[in-house]
PDB file of N, CA and C in Angstrom:
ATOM      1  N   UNK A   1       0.852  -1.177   0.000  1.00  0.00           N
ATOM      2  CA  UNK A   1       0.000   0.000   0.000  1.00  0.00           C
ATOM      3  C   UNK A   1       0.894   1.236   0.000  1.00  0.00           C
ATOM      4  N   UNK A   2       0.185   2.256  -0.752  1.00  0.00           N
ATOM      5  CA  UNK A   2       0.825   3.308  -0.510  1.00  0.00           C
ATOM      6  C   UNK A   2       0.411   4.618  -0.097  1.00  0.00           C
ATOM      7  N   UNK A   3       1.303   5.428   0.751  1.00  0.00           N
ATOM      8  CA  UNK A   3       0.481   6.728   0.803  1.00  0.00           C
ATOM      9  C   UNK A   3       0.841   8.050   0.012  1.00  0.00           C
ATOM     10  N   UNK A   4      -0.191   8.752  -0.385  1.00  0.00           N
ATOM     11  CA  UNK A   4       0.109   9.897  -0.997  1.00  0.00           C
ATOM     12  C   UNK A   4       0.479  11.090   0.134  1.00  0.00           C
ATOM     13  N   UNK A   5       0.932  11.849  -0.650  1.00  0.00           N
ATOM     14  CA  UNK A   5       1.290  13.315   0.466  1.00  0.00           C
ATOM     15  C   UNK A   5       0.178  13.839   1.210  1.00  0.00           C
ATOM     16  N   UNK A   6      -0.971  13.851   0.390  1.00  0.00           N
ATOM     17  CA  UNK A   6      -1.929  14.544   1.466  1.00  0.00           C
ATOM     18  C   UNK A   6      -3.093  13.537   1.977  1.00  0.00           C
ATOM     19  N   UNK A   7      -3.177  12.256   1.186  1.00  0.00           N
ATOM     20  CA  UNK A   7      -4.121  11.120   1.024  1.00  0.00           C
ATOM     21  C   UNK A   7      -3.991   9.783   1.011  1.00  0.00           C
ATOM     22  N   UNK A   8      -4.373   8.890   1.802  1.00  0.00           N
ATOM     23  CA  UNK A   8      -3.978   7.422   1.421  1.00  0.00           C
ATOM     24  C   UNK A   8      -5.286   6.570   0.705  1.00  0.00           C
ATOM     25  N   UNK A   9      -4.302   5.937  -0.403  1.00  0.00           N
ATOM     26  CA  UNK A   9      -5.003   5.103  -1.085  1.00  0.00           C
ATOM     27  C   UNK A   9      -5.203   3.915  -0.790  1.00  0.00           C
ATOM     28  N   UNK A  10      -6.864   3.845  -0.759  1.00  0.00           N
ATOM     29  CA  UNK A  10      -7.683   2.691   0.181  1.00  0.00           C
ATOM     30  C   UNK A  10      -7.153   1.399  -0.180  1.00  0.00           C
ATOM     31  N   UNK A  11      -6.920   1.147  -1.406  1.00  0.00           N
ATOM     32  CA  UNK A  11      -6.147  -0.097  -1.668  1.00  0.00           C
ATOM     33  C   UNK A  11      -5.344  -1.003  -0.976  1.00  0.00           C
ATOM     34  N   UNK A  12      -5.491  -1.762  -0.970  1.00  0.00           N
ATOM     35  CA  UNK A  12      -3.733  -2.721  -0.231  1.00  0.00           C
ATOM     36  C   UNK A  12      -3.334  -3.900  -1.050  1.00  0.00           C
ATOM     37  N   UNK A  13      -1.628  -3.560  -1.735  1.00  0.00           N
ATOM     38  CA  UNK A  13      -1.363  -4.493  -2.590  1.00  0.00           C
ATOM     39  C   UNK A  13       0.160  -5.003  -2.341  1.00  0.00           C
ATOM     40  N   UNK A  14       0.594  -5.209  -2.974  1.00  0.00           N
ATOM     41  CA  UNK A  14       2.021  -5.875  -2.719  1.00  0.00           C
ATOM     42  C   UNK A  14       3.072  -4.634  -2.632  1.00  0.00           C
ATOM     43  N   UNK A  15       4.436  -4.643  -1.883  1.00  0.00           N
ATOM     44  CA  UNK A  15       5.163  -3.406  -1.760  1.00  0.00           C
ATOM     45  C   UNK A  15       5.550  -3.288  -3.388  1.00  0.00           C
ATOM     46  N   UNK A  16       5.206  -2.066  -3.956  1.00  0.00           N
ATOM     47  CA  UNK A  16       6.103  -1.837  -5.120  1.00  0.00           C
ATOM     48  C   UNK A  16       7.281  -0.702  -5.277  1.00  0.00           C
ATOM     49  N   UNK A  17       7.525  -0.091  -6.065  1.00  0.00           N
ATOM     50  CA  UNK A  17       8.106   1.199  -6.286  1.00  0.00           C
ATOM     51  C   UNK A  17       7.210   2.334  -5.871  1.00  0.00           C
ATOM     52  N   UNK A  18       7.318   3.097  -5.052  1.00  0.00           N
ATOM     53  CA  UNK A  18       6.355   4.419  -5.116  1.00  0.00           C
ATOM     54  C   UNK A  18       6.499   5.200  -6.290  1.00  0.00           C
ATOM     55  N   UNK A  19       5.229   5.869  -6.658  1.00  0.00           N
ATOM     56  CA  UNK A  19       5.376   6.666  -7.784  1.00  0.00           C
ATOM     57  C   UNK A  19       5.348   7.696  -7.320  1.00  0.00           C
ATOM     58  N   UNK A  20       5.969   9.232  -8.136  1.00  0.00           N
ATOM     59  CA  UNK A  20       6.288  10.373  -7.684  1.00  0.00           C
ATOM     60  C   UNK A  20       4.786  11.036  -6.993  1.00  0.00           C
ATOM     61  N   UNK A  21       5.785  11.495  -6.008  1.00  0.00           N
ATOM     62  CA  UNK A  21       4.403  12.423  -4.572  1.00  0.00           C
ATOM     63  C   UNK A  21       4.243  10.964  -3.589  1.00  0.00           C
ATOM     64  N   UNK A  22       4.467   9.939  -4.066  1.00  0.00           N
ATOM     65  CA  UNK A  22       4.058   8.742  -3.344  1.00  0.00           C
ATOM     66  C   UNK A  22       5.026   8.728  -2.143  1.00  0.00           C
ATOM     67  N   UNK A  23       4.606   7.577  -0.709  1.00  0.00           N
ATOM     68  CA  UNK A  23       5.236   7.606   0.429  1.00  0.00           C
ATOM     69  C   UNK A  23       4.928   5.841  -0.051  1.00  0.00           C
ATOM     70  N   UNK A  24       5.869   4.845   0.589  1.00  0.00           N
ATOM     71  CA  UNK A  24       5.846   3.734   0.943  1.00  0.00           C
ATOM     72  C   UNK A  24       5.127   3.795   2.518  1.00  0.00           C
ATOM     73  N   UNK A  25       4.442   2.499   2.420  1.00  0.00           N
ATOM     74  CA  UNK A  25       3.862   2.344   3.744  1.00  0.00           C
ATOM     75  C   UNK A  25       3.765   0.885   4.344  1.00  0.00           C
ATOM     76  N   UNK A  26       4.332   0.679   5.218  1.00  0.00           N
ATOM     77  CA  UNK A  26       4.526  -1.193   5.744  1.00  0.00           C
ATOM     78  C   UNK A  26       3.728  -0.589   7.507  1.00  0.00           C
ATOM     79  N   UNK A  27       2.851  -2.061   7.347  1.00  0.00           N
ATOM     80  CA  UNK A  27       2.419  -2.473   8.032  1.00  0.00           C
ATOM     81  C   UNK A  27       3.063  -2.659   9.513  1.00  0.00           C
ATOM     82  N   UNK A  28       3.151  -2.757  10.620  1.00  0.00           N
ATOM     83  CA  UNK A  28       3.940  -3.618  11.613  1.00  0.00           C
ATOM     84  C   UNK A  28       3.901  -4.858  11.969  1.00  0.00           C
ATOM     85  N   UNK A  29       2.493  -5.371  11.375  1.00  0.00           N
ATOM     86  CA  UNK A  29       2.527  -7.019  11.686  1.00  0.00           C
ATOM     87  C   UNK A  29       3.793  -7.403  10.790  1.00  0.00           C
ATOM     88  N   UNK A  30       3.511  -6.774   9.296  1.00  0.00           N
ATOM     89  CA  UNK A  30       4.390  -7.528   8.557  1.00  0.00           C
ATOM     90  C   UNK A  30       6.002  -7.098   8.761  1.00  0.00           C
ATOM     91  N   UNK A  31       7.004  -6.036   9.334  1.00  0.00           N
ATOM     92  CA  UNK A  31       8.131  -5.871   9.641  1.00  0.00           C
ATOM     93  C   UNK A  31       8.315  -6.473  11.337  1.00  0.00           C
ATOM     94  N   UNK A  32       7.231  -6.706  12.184  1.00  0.00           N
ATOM     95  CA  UNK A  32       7.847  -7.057  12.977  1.00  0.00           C
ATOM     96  C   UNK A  32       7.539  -8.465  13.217  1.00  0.00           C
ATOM     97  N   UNK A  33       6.467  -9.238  12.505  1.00  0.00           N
ATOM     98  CA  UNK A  33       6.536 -10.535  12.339  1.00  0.00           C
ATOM     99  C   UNK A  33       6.362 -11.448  13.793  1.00  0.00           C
ATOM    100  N   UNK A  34       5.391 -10.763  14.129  1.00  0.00           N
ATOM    101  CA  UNK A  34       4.863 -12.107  15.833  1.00  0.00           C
ATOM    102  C   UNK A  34       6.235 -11.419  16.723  1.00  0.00           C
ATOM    103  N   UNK A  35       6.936 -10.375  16.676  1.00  0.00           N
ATOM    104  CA  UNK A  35       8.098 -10.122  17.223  1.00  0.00           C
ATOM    105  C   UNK A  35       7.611  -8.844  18.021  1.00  0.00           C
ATOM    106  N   UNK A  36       8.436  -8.823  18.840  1.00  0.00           N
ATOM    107  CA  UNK A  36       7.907  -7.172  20.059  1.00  0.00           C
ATOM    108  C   UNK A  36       9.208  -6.209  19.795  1.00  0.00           C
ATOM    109  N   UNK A  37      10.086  -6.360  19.324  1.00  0.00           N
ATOM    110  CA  UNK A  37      11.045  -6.032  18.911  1.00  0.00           C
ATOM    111  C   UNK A  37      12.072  -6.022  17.651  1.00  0.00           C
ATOM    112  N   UNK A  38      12.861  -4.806  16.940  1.00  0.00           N
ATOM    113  CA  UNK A  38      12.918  -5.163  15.685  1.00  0.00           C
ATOM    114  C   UNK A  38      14.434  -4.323  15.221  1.00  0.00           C
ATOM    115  N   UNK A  39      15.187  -4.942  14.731  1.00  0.00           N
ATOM    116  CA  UNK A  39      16.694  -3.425  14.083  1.00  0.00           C
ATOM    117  C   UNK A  39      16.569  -2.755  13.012  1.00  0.00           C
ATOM    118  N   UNK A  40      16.748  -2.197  13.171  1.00  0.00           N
ATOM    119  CA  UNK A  40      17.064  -1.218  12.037  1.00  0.00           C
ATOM    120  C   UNK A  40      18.782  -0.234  11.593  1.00  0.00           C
ATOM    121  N   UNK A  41      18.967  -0.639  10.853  1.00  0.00           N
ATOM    122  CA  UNK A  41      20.098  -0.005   9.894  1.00  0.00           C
ATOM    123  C   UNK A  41      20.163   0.974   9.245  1.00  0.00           C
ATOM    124  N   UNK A  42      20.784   1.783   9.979  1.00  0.00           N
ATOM    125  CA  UNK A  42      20.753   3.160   9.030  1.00  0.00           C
ATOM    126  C   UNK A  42      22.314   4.248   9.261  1.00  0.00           C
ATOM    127  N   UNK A  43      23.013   4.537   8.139  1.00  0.00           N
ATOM    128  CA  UNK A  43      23.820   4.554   8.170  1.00  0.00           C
ATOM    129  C   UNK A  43      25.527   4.325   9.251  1.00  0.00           C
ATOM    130  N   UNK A  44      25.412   3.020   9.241  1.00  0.00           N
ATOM    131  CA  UNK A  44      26.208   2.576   9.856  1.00  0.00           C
ATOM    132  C   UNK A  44      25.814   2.148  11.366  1.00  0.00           C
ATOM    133  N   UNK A  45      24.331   2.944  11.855  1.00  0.00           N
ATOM    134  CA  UNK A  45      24.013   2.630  13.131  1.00  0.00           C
ATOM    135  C   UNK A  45      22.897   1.534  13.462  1.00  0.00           C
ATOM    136  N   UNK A  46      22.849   0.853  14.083  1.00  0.00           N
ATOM    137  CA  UNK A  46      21.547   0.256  14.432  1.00  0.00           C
ATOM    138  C   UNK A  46      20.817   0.954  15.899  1.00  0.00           C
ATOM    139  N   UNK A  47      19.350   0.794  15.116  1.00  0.00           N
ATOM    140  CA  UNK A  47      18.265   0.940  15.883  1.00  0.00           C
ATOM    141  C   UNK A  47      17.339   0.291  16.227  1.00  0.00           C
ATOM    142  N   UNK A  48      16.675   0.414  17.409  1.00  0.00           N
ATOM    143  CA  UNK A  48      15.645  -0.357  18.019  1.00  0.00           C
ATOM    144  C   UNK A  48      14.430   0.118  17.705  1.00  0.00           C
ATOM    145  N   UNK A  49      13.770  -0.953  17.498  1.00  0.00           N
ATOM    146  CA  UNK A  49      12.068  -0.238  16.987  1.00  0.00           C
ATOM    147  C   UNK A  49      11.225  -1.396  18.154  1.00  0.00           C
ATOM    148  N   UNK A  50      10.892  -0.990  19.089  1.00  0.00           N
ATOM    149  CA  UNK A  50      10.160  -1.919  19.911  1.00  0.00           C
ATOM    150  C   UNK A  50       8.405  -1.675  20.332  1.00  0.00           C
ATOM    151  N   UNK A  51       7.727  -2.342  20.417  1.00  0.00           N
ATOM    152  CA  UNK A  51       6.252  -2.190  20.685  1.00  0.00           C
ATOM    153  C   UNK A  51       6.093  -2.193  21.894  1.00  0.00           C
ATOM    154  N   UNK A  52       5.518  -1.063  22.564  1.00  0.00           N
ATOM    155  CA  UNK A  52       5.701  -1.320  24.084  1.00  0.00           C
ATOM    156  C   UNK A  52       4.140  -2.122  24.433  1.00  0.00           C
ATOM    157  N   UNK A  53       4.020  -2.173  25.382  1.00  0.00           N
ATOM    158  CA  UNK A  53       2.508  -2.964  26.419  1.00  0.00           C
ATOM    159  C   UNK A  53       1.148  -2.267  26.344  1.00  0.00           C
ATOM    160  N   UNK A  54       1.501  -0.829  25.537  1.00  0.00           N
ATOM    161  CA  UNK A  54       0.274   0.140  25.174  1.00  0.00           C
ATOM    162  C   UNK A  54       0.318   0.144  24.278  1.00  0.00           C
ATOM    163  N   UNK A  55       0.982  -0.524  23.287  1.00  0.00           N
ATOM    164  CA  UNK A  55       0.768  -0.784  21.336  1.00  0.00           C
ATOM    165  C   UNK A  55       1.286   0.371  20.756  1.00  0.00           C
ATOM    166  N   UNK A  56       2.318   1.198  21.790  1.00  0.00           N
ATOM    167  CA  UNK A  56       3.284   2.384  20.645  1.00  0.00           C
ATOM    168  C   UNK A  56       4.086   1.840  20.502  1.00  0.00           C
ATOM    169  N   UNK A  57       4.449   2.806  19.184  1.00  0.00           N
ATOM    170  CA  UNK A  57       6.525   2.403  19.327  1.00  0.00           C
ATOM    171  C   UNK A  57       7.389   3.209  19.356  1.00  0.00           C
ATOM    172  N   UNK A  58       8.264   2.579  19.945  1.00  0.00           N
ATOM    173  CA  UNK A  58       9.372   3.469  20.675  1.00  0.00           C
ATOM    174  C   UNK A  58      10.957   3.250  19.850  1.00  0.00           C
ATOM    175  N   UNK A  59      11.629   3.906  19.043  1.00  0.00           N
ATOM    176  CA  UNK A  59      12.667   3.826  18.561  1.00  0.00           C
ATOM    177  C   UNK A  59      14.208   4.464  19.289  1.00  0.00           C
ATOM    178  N   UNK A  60      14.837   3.505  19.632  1.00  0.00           N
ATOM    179  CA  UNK A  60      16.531   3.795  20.474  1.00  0.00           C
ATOM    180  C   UNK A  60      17.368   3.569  19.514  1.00  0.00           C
ATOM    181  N   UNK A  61      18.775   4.499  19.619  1.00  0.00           N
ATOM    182  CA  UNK A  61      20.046   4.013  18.914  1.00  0.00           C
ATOM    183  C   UNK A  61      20.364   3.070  19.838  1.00  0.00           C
TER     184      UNK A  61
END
């Protein structure tokens, strides 16, 4: 699925290329996968993306 800049399109389909003005948009079931916790890579650092016990998330270097 993807989102536009000011609008999201109701659709939900497989991740593709965004098209211009477009935002990519992932789910959390599907990046964090039955998991409460998750890394992330970004230039050279890793980060924590964790779901806390009230269903936010909280991101740490």
């Amino acid at each position: 699925m993807m989102v536009e800049l000011e609008k999201k399109d109701a659709g939900k389909g497989q991740a593709s290329l965004p098209a211009e003005g477009m935002l990519p948009e992932y789910d959390t079931q599907t990046l964090f996968a039955g998991r409460r916790e998750i890394v992330i890579r970004h230039a050279g650092a890793d980060y924590r993306m964790k779901i806390t016990r009230q269903g936010k998330l909280i991101l740490n270097k």
